[in-house]
Protein backbone atom coordinates (compact mmCIF):
# COMPACT_ATOMS: atom_id res chain seq x y z
CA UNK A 1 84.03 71.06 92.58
CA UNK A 2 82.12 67.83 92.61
CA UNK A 3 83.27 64.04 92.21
CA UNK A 4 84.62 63.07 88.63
CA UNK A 5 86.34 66.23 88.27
CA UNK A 6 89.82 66.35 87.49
CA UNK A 7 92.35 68.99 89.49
CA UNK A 8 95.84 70.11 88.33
CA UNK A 9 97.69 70.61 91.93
CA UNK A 10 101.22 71.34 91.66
CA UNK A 11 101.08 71.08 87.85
CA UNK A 12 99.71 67.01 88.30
CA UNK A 13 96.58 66.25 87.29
CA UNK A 14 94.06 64.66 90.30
CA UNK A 15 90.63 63.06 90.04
CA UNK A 16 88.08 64.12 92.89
CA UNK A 17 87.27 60.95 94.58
CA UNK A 18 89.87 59.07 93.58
CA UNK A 19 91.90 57.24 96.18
CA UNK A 20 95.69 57.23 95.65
CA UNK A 21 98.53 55.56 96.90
CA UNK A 22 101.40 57.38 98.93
CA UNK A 23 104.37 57.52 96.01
CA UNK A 24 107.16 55.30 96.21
CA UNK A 25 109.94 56.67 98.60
CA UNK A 26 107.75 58.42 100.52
CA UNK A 27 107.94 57.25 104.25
CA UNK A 28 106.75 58.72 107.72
CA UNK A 29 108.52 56.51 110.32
CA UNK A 30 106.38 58.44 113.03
CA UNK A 31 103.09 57.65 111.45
CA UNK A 32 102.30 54.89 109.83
CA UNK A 33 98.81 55.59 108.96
CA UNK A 34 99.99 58.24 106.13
CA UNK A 35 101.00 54.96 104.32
CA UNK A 36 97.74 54.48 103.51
CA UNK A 37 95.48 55.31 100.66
CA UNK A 38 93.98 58.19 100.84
CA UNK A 39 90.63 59.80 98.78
CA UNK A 40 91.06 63.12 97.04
CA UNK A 41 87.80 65.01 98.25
CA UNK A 42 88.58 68.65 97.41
CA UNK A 43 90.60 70.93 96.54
CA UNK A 44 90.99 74.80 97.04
CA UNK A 45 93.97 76.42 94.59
CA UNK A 46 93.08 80.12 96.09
CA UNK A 47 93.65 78.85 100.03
CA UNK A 48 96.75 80.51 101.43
CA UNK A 49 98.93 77.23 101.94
CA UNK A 50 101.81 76.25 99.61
CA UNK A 51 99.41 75.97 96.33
CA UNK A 52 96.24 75.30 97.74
CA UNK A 53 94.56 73.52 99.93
CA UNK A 54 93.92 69.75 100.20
CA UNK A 55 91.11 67.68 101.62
CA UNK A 56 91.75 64.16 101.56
CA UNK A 57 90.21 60.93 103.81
CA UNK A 58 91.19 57.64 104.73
CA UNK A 59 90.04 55.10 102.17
CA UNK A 60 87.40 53.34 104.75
CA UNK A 61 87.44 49.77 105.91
CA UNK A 62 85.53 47.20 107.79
CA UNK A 63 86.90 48.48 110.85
CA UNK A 64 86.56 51.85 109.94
CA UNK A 65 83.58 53.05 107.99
CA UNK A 66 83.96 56.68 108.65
CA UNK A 67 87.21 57.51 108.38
CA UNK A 68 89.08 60.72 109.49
CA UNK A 69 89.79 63.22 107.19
CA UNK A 70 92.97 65.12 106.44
CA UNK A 71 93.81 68.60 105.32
CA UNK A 72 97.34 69.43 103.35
CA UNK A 73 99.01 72.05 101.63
CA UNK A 74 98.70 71.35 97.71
CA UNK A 75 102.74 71.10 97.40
CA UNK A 76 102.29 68.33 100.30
CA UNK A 77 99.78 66.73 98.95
CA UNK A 78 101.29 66.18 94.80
CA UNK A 79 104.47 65.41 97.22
CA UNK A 80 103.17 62.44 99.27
CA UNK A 81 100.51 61.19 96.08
CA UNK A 82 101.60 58.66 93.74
CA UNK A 83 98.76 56.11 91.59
CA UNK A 84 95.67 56.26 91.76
CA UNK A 85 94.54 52.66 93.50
CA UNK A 86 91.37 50.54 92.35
CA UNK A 87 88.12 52.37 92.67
CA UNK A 88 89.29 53.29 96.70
CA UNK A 89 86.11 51.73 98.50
CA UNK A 90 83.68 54.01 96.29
């Protein structure tokens, strides 16, 4: 899959690259950092977690150019992602 491509995870439709918000409602006491954007960079439907696998990564910042990555279930991931937010750092 490469960067521009669009993904349908949990019957919603993703762009590759895109960063997205979290969706409203959605709240990790425990963890703040989840409340961040994150960057769609792949996605894996056949991976045997709850419809796929995600990869996503921390939209970077000053203080953090290279940002850790995460890796979610598909169900998590259309779960936790709500709008897609400027151009995400790219």
């Amino acid at each position: 899959m490469s960067e521009d491509e669009e993904v349908t995870i949990s019957g919603r439709v993703f762009g590759l690259g895109v960063a997205y918000a979290p969706a409203p409602g959605v709240r990790f006491p425990s963890e703040q950092r989840r409340l961040v954007p994150l960057r769609l960079l792949s996605y894996d439907p056949a991976y045997p977690w709850p419809n796929g696998r995600v990869e996503a990564e921390y939209v970077p910042s000053a203080d953090n150019p290279r940002p850790p990555r995460r890796r979610m279930s598909g169900r998590a991931w259309a779960a936790w992602a709500g709008e897609p937010v400027g151009d995400g750092g790219r």
